[in-house]
Protein backbone atom coordinates (compact mmCIF):
# COMPACT_ATOMS: atom_id res chain seq x y z
CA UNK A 1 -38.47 -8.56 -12.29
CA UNK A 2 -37.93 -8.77 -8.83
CA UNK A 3 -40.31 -11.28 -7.48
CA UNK A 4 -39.51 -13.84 -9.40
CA UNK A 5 -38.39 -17.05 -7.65
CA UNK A 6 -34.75 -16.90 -8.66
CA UNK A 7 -34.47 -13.54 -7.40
CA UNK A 8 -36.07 -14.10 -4.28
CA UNK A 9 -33.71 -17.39 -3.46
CA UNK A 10 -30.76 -15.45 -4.41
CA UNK A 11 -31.44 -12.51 -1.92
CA UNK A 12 -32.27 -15.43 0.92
CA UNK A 13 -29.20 -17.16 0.35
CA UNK A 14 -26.66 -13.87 -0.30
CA UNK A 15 -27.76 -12.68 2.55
CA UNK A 16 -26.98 -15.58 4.91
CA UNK A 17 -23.87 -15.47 2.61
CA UNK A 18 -23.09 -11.94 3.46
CA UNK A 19 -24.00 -12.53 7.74
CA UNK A 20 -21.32 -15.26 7.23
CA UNK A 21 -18.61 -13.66 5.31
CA UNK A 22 -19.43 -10.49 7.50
CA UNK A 23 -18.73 -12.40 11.05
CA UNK A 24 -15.10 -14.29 10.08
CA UNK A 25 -12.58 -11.93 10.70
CA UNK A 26 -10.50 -10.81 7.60
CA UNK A 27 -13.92 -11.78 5.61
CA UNK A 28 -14.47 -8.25 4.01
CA UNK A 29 -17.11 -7.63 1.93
CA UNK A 30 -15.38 -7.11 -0.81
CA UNK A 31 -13.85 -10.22 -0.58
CA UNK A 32 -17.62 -11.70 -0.03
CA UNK A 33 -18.26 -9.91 -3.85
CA UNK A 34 -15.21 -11.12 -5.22
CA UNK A 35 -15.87 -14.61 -3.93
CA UNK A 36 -19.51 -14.09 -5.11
CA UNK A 37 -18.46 -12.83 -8.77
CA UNK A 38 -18.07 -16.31 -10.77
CA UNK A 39 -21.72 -17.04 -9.56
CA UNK A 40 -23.19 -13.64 -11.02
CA UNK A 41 -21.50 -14.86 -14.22
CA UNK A 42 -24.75 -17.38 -14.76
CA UNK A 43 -27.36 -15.54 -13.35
CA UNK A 44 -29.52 -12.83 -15.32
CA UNK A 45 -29.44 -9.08 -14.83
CA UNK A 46 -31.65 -8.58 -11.66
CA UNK A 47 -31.01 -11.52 -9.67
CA UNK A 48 -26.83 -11.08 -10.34
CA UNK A 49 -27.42 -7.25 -9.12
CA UNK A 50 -29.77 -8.95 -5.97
CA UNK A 51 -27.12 -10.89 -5.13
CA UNK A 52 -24.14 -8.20 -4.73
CA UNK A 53 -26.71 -6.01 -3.15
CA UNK A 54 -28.26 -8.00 -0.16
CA UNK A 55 -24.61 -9.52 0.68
CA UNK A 56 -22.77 -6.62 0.93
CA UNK A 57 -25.55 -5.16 3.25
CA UNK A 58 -25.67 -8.20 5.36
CA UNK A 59 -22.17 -7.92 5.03
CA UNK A 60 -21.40 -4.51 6.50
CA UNK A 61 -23.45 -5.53 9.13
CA UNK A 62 -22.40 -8.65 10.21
CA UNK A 63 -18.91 -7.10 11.00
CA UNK A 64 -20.40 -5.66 14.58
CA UNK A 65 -21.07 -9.59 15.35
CA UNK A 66 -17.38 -10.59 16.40
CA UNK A 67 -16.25 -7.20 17.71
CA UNK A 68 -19.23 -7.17 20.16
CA UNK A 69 -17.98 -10.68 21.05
CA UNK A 70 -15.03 -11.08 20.56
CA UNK A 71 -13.62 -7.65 20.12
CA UNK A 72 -12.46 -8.43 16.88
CA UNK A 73 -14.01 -5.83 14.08
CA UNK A 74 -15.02 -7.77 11.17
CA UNK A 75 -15.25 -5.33 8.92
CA UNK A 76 -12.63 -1.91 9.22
CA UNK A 77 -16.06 0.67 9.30
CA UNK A 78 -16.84 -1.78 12.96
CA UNK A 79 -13.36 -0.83 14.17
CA UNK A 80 -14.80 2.77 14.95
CA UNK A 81 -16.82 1.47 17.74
CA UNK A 82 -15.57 -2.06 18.89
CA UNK A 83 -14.74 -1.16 22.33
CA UNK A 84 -18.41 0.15 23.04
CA UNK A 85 -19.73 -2.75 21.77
CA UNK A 86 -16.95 -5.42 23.55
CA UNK A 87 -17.83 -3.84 26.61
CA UNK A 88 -21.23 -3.74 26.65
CA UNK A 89 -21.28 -7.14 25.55
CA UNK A 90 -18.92 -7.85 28.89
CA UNK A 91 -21.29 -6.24 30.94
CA UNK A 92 -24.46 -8.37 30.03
CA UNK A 93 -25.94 -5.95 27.37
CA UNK A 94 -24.69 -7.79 24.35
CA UNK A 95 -28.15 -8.11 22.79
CA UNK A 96 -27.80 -4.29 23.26
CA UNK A 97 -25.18 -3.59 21.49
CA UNK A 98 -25.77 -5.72 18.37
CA UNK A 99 -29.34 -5.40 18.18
CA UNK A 100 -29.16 -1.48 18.34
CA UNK A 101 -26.72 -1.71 15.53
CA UNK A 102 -28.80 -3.83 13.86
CA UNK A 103 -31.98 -1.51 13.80
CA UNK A 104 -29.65 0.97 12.69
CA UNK A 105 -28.03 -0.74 9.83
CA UNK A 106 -31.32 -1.47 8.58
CA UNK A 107 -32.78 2.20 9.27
CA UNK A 108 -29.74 3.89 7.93
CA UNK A 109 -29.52 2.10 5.00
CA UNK A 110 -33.31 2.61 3.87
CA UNK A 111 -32.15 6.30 4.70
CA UNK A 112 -29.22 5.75 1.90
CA UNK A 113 -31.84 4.26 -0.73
CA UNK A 114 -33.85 6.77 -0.09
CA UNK A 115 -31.06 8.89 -0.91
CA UNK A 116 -29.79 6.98 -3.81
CA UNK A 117 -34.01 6.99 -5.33
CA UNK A 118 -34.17 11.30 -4.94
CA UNK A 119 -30.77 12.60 -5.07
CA UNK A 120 -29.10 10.45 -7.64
CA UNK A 121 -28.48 13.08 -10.76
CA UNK A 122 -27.94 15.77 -8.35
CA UNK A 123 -25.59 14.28 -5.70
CA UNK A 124 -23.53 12.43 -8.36
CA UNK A 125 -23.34 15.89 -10.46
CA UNK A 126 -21.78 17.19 -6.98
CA UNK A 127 -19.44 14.81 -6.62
CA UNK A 128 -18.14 15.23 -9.65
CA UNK A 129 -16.78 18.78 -8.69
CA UNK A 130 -14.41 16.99 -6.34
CA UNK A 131 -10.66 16.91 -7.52
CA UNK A 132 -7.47 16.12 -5.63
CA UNK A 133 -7.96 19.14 -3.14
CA UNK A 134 -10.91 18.26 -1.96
CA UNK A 135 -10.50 14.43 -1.61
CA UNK A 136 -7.64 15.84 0.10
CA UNK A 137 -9.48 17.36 2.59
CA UNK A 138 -11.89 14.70 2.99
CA UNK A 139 -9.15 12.15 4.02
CA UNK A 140 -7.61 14.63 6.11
CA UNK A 141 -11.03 14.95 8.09
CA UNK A 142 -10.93 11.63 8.50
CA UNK A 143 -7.38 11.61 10.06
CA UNK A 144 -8.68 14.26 12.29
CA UNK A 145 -11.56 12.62 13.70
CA UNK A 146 -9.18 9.47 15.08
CA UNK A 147 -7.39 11.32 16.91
CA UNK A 148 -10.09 13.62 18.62
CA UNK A 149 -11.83 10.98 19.11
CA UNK A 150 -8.92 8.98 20.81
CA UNK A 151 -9.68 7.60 23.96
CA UNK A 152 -7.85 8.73 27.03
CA UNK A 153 -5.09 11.17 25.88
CA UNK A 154 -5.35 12.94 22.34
CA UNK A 155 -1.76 12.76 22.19
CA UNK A 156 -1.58 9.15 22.17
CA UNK A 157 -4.25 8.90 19.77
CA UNK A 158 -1.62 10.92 17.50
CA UNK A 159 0.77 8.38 18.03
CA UNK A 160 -1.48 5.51 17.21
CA UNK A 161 -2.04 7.41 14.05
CA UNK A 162 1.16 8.25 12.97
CA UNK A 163 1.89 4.31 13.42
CA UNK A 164 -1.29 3.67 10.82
CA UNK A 165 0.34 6.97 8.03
CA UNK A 166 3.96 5.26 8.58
CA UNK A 167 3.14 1.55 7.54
CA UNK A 168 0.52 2.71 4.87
CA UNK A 169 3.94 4.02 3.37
CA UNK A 170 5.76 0.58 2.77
CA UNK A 171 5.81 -0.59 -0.50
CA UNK A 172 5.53 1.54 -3.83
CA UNK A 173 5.33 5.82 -3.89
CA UNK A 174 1.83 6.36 -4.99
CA UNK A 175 2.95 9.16 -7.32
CA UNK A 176 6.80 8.02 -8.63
CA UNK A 177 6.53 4.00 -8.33
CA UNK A 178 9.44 3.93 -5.99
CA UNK A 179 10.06 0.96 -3.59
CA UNK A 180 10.25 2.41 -0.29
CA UNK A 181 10.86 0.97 3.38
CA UNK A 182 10.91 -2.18 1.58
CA UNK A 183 14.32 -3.39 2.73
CA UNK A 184 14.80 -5.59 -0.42
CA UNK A 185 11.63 -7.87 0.68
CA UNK A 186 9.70 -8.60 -2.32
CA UNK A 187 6.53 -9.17 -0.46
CA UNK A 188 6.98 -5.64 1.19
CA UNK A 189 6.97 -4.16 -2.36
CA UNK A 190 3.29 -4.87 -2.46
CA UNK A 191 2.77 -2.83 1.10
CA UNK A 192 1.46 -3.78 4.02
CA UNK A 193 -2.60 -5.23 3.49
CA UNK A 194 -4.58 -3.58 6.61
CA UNK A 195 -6.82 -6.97 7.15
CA UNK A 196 -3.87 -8.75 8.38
CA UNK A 197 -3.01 -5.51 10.67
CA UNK A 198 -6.37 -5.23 11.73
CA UNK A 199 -6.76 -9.07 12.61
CA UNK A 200 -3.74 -8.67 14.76
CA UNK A 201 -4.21 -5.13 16.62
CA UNK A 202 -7.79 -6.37 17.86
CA UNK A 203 -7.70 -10.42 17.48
CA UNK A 204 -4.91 -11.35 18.47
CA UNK A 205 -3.40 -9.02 21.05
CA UNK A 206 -6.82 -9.19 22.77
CA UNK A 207 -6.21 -13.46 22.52
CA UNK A 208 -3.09 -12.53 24.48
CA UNK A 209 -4.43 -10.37 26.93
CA UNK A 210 -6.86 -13.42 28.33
CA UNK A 211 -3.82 -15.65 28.82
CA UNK A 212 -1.54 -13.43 30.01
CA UNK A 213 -4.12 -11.64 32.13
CA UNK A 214 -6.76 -14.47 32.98
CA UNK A 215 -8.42 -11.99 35.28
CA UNK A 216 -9.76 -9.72 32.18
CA UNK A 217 -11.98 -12.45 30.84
CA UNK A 218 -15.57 -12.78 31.50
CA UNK A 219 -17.89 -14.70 29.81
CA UNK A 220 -21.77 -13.42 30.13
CA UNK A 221 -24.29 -16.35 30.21
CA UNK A 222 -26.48 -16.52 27.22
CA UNK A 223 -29.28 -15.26 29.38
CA UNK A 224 -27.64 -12.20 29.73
CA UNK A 225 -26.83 -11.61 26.07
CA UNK A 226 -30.41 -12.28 25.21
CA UNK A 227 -33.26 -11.34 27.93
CA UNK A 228 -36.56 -11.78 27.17
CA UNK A 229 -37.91 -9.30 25.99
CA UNK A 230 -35.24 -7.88 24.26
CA UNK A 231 -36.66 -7.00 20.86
CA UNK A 232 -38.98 -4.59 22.55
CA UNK A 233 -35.94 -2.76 24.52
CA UNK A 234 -34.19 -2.75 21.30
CA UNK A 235 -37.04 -0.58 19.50
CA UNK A 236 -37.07 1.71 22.53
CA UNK A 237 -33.79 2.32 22.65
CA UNK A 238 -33.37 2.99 19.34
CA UNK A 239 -35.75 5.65 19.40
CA UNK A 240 -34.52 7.38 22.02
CA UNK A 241 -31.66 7.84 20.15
CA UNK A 242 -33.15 8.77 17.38
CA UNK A 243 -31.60 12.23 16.55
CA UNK A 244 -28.32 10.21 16.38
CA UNK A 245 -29.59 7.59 13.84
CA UNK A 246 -30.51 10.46 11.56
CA UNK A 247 -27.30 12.03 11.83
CA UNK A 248 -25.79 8.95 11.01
CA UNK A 249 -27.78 8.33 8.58
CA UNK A 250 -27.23 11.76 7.25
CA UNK A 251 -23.65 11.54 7.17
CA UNK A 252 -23.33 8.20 6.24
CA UNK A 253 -25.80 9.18 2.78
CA UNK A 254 -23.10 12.53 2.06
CA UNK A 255 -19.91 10.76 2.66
CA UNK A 256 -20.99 7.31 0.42
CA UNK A 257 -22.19 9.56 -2.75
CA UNK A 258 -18.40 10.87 -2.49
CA UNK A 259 -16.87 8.19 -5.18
CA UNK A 260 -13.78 6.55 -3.27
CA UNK A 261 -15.01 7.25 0.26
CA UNK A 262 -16.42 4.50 1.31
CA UNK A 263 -18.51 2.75 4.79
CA UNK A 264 -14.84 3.34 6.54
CA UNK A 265 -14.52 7.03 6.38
CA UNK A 266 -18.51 7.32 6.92
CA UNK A 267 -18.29 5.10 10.47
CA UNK A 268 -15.29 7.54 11.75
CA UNK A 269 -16.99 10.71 10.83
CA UNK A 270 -20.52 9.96 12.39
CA UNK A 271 -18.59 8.80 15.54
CA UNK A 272 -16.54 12.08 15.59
CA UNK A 273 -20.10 14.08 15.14
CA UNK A 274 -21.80 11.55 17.86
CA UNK A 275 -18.67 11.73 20.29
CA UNK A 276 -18.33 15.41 20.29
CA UNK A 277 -22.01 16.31 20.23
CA UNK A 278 -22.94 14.13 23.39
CA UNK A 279 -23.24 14.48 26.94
CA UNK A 280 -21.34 11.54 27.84
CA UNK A 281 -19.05 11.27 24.71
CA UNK A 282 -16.22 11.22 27.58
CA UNK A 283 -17.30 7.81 28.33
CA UNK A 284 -17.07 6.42 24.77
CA UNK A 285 -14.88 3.34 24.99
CA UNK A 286 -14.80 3.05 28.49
CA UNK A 287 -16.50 1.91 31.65
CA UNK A 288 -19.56 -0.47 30.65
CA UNK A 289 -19.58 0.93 26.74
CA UNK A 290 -22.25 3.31 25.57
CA UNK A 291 -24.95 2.35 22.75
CA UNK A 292 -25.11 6.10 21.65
CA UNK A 293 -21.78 5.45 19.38
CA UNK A 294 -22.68 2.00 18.17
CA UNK A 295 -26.32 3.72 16.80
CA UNK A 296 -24.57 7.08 14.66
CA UNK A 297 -22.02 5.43 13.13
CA UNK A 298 -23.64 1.77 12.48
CA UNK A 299 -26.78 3.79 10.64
CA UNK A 300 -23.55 5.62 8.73
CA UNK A 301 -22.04 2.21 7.76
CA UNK A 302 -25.27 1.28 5.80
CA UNK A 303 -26.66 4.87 4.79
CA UNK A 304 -23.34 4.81 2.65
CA UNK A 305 -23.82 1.60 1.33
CA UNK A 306 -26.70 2.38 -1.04
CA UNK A 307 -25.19 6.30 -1.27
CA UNK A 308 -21.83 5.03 -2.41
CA UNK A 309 -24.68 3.58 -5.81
CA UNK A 310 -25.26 7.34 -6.55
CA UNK A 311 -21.82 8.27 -8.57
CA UNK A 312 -22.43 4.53 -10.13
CA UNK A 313 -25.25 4.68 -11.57
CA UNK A 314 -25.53 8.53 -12.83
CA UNK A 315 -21.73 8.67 -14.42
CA UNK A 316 -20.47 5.12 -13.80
CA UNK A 317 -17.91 5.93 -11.24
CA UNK A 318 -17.64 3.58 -9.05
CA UNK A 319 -18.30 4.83 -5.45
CA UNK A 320 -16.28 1.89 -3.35
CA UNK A 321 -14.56 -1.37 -4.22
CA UNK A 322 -18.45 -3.62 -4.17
CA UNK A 323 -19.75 -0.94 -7.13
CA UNK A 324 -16.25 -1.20 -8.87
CA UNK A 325 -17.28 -4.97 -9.08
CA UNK A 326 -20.65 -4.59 -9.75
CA UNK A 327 -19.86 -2.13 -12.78
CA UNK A 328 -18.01 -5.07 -14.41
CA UNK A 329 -20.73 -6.90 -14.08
CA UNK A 330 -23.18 -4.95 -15.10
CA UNK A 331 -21.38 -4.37 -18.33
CA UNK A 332 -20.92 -7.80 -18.71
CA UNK A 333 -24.70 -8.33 -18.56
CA UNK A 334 -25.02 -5.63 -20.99
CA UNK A 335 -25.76 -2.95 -19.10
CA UNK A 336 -24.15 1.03 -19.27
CA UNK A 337 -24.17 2.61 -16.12
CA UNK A 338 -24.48 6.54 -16.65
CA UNK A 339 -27.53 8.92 -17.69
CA UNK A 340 -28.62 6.51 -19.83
CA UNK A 341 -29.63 4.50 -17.18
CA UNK A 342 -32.25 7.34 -16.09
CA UNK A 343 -34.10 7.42 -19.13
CA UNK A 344 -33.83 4.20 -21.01
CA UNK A 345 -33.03 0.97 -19.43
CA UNK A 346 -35.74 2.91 -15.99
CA UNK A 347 -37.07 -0.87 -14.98
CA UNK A 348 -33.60 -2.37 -14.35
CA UNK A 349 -32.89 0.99 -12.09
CA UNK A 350 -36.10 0.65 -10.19
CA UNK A 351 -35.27 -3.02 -9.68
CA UNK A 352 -32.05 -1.51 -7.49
CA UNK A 353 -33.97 0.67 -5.79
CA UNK A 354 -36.20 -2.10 -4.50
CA UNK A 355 -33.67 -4.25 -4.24
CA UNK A 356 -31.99 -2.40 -1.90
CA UNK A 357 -35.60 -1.80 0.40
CA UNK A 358 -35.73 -5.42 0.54
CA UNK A 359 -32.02 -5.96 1.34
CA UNK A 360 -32.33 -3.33 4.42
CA UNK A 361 -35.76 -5.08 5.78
CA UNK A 362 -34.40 -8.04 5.36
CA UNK A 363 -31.77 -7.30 7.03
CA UNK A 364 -33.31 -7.23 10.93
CA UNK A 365 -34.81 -11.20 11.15
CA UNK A 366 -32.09 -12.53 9.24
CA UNK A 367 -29.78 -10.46 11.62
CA UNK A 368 -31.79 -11.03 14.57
CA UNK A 369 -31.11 -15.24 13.88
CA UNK A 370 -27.70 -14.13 13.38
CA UNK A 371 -27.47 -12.63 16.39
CA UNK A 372 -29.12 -15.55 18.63
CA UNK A 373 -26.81 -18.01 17.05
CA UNK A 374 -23.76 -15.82 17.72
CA UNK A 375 -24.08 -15.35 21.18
CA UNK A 376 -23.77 -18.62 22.03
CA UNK A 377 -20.25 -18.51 20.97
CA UNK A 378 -19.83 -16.26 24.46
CA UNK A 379 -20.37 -19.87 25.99
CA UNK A 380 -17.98 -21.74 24.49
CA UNK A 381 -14.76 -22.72 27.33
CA UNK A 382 -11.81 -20.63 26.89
CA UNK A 383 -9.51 -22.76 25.44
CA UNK A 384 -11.44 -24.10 22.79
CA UNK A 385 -12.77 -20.34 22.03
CA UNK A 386 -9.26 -19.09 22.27
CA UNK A 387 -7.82 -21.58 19.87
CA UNK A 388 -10.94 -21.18 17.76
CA UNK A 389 -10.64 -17.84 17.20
CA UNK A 390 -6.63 -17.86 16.21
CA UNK A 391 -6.98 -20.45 13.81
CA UNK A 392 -10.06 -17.75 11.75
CA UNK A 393 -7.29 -14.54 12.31
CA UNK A 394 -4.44 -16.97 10.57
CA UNK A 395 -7.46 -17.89 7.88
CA UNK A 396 -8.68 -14.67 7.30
CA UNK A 397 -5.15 -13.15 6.97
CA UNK A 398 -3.65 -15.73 4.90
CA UNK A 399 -7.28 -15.56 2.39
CA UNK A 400 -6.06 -11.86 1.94
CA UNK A 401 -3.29 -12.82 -0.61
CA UNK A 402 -2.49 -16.54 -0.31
CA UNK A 403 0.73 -16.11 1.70
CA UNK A 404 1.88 -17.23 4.89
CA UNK A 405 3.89 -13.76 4.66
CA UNK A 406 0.76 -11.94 5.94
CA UNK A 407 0.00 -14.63 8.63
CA UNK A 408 3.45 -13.08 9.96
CA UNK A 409 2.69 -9.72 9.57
CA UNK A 410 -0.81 -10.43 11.77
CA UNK A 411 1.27 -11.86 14.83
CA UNK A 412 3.67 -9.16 14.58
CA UNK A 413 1.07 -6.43 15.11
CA UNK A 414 -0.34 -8.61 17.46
CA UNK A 415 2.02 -8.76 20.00
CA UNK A 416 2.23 -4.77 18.99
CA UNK A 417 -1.32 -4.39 19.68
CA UNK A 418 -0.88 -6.11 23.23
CA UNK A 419 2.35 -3.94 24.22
CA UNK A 420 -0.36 -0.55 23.07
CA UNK A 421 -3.45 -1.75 24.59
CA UNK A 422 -1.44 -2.69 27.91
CA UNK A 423 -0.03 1.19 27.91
CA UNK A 424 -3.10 2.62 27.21
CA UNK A 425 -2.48 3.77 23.55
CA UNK A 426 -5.75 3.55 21.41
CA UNK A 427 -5.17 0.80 18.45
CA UNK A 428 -8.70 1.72 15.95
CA UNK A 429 -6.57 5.30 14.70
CA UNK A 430 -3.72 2.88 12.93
CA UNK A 431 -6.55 1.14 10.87
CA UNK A 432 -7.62 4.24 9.35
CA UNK A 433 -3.81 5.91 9.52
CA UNK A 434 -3.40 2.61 7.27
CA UNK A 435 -6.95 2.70 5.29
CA UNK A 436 -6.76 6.78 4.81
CA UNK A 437 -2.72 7.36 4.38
CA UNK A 438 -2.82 6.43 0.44
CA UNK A 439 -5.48 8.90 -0.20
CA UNK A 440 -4.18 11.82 1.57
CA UNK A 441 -0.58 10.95 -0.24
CA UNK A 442 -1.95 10.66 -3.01
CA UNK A 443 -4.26 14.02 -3.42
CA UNK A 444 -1.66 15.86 -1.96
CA UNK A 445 0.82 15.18 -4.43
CA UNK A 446 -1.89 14.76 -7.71
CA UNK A 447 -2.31 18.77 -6.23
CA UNK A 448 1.38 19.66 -6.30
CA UNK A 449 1.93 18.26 -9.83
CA UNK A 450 -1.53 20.04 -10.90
CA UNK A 451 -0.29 23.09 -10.00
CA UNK A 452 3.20 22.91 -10.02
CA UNK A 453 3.78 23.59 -6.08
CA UNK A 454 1.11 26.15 -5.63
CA UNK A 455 -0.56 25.20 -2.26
CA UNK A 456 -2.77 28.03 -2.51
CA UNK A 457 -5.34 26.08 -4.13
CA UNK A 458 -6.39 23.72 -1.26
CA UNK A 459 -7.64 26.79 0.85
CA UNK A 460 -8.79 29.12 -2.16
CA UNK A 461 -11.23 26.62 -3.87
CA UNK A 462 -14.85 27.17 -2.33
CA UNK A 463 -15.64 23.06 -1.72
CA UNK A 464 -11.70 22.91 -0.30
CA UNK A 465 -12.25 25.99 2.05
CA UNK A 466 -15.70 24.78 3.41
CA UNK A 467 -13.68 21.15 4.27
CA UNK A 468 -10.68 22.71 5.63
CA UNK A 469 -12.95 24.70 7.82
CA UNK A 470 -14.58 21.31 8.88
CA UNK A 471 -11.24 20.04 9.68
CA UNK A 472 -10.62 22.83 11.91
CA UNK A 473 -13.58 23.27 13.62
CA UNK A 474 -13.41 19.35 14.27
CA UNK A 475 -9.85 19.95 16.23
CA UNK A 476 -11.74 23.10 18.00
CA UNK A 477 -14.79 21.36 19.19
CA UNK A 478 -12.92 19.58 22.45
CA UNK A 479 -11.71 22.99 23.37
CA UNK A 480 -15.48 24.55 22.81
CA UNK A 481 -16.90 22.14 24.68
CA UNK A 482 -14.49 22.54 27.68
CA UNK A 483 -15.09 26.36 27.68
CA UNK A 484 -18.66 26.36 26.90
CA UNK A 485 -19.37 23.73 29.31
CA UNK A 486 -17.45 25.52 32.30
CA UNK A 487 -19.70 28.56 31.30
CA UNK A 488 -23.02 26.72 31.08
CA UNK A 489 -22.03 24.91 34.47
CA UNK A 490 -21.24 27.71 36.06
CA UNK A 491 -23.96 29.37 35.31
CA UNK A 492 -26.15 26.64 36.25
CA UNK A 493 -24.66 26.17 39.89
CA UNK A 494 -25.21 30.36 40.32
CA UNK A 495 -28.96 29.68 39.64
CA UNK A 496 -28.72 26.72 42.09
CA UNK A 497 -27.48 28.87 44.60
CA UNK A 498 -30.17 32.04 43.89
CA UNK A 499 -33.23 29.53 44.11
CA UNK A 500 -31.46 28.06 47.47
């Protein structure tokens, strides 16, 4: 079913699809799917599933391409980690940066099939236990890990992300459909989209720190981005940082089975875990960029790609947007996601599962071309690159709902993003204030109406407790780190001084 020639031109062509939509700005890819949809409408069963599969891996991907670049995340999960890549790029090790993501995009998300392929039944029946408290807690973990993972000053990084929690308020109350902080604009009453936010907070403000500070650009030759034998450094770097891909991986393949959760929340928590678990997670984000970063959370981008299948096809609950779309087609092609799946419609299920091993291999020499082609664009002279890249943030922005209305709202946080980046103040915890605001909001008050006011239940349900403990121990670790450090470097420098 599978290697039939349809099938196998549909996964070439998605997948340069998916690099494509993945590497514009503003191109999500779950616009990609929704863009891909009419297409699936002619094709049969397997190759219509190929299709959403391979571009929404390429996709996920592709997103590290223009904030290595350009600094521009083009997906939100690449926001986590832009500035390592940007300046690691700016410092000659481009091919570094992208092709260590790229080995472990494709590593983490064999890691999530083969999570998807043994866990299915018994993940999904797990995440099925999860109500309003606990997605609750989950989005509140989320929250927590932007601002402890805040460059410079954690207090800033709460600023940042109370900026993200107050515009993911405009528009309608989640719970009482109430126009709020609307000011009588109809557009408003929709709320603010994050794609046009994002565009501006990291396109661009960074297009107007190159003019108005022409000393902060540097262009790296291609040579730089792509020594020879780069491939082979790529491999050993990866391993040596293997224990992070796993963890990635790991938390990437529990966070995607989670329906709702999502790439986003999966790239933030493996950075958390990778920042606060490392040596030199004080350098994260600054200086010449570190690759330890880009390689957790990447290999969590794509572990909970094929994880986020699990709740889909053992209950048919969609586990992000892509499998909310690929339910509806599914069902249109006939097909019942659930436990039925498992036991009698078993060859179109093992055609996912392979689909997705293909997808993921695939993924490194279609990426690697990617990735050659790309950095050229580091050539291109300023003014034409500048321009260039304005005229794909007011496409990408304005492709978000048709109206020039968001093309506004992307110059307004652009100039924003300038004034924060030029004091300091880290702009990647208002994307997720934005992406993660709705869901805490919402929980929290699903909860209150559950119970009628009683709190008590967020703390005393055994799944809530163990996540509120997370969240905690999360805001402890910089403060366990500091102690425990001074301890273990104190005693180190007493044993210096005995064996002197």
């Amino acid at each position: 079913m599978v290697g039939t020639v349809e099938t196998i031109l549909v996964i070439l062509i998605s997948g340069f699809f998916g690099l494509l939509m993945g590497a514009l700005p503003g191109m999500t890819a779950t616009l990609a799917v929704a863009l891909l949809l009419p297409f699936t409408l002619f094709m049969d069963p397997v190759p219509a599933i190929a299709a959403i599969i391979t571009m929404s891996a390429m996709a996920i991907f592709a997103g590290d391409i223009p904030g290595a670049l350009l600094r521009i995340p083009g997906t939100p999960s690449s926001a986590a980690y832009v500035d390592d890549a940007y300046r690691m790029t700016q410092n000659g090790k481009g091919v570094l940066a992208l092709g260590g993501g790229l080995l472990a995009s494709s590593l983490g998300g064999l890691f999530g099939t083969a999570v998807l392929i043994l866990f299915a039944p018994a993940i999904g029946a797990f995440a099925l236990q999860f109500t309003s408290f606990e997605y609750f807690w989950v989005a509140v973990l989320g929250l927590t890990t932007a601002v402890v993972i805040s460059q410079g000053s954690q207090l800033k990084g709460g600023i940042s992300l109370m900026i993200g929690l107050l515009i993911s308020t405009v528009g309608i109350d989640v719970t009482l459909g109430i126009p709020r902080f609307t000011f009588g604009s109809a557009e408003l009453t929709a709320g603010i989209s994050f794609i046009p936010v994002m565009i501006g907070l990291f396109g661009i403000s960074q297009v107007m720190i190159n003019l108005l500070s022409p000393d902060s650009w540097s262009s790296p030759n291609v040579s730089e981005v792509w020594p020879k034998g780069s491939v082979g450094l790529l491999f050993r770097s990866v391993w040596k940082l293997r224990t992070r891909l796993l963890s990635g991986s790991a938390i990437g393949g529990a966070v995607g089975s989670l329906p709702g959760a999502g790439s986003d929340i999966a790239a933030w928590v493996a950075y958390a875990v990778t920042k606060n678990t490392s040596k030199r997670g004080h350098l994260f984000g600054r200086g010449k960029g570190e690759i330890e970063p880009i390689i957790g959370a990447s290999s969590a981008n794509n572990s909970s790609v094929g994880a986020a299948y699990i709740p889909t096809l053992a209950f048919g609950i969609p586990g992000d947007t892509v499998t909310a779309i690929l339910v509806g087609v599914l069902l249109m092609k006939g097909i019942t996601p659930g436990p039925e799946l498992f036991s009698s419609d078993t060859s179109t299920l093992y055609s996912i599962f392979i689909l997705f091993i293909i997808a993921n291999i695939l993924m490194v020499p279609l990426g690697l071309v990617a990735i050659r082609a790309s950095t050229y664009i580091v050539n291109i002279p300023r003014p034409i690159l500048l321009t260039t890249i304005v005229s794909i943030c007011i496409v990408g922005s304005f492709s978000v709902n048709n109206t020039v209305f968001d093309i506004a709202i992307m110059l307004l946080f652009g100039i924003l993003g300038y004034f924060l980046t030029v004091t300091k103040v880290p702009l990647a915890p208002i994307v997720l204030g934005i992406v993660l605001g709705p869901i805490v909001e919402r929980s929290f008050m699903q909860s209150m109406i559950a119970t009628g006011g009683d709190v008590t239940q967020f703390v005393t349900r055994p799944i809530s407790l163990v996540l509120m403990c997370l969240v905690v121990l999360v805001l402890m670790l910089p403060l366990i780190r500091k102690v425990f450090g001074g301890v273990f470097s104190g005693v180190g420098r007493m044993k210096m001084r005995e064996r002197l």
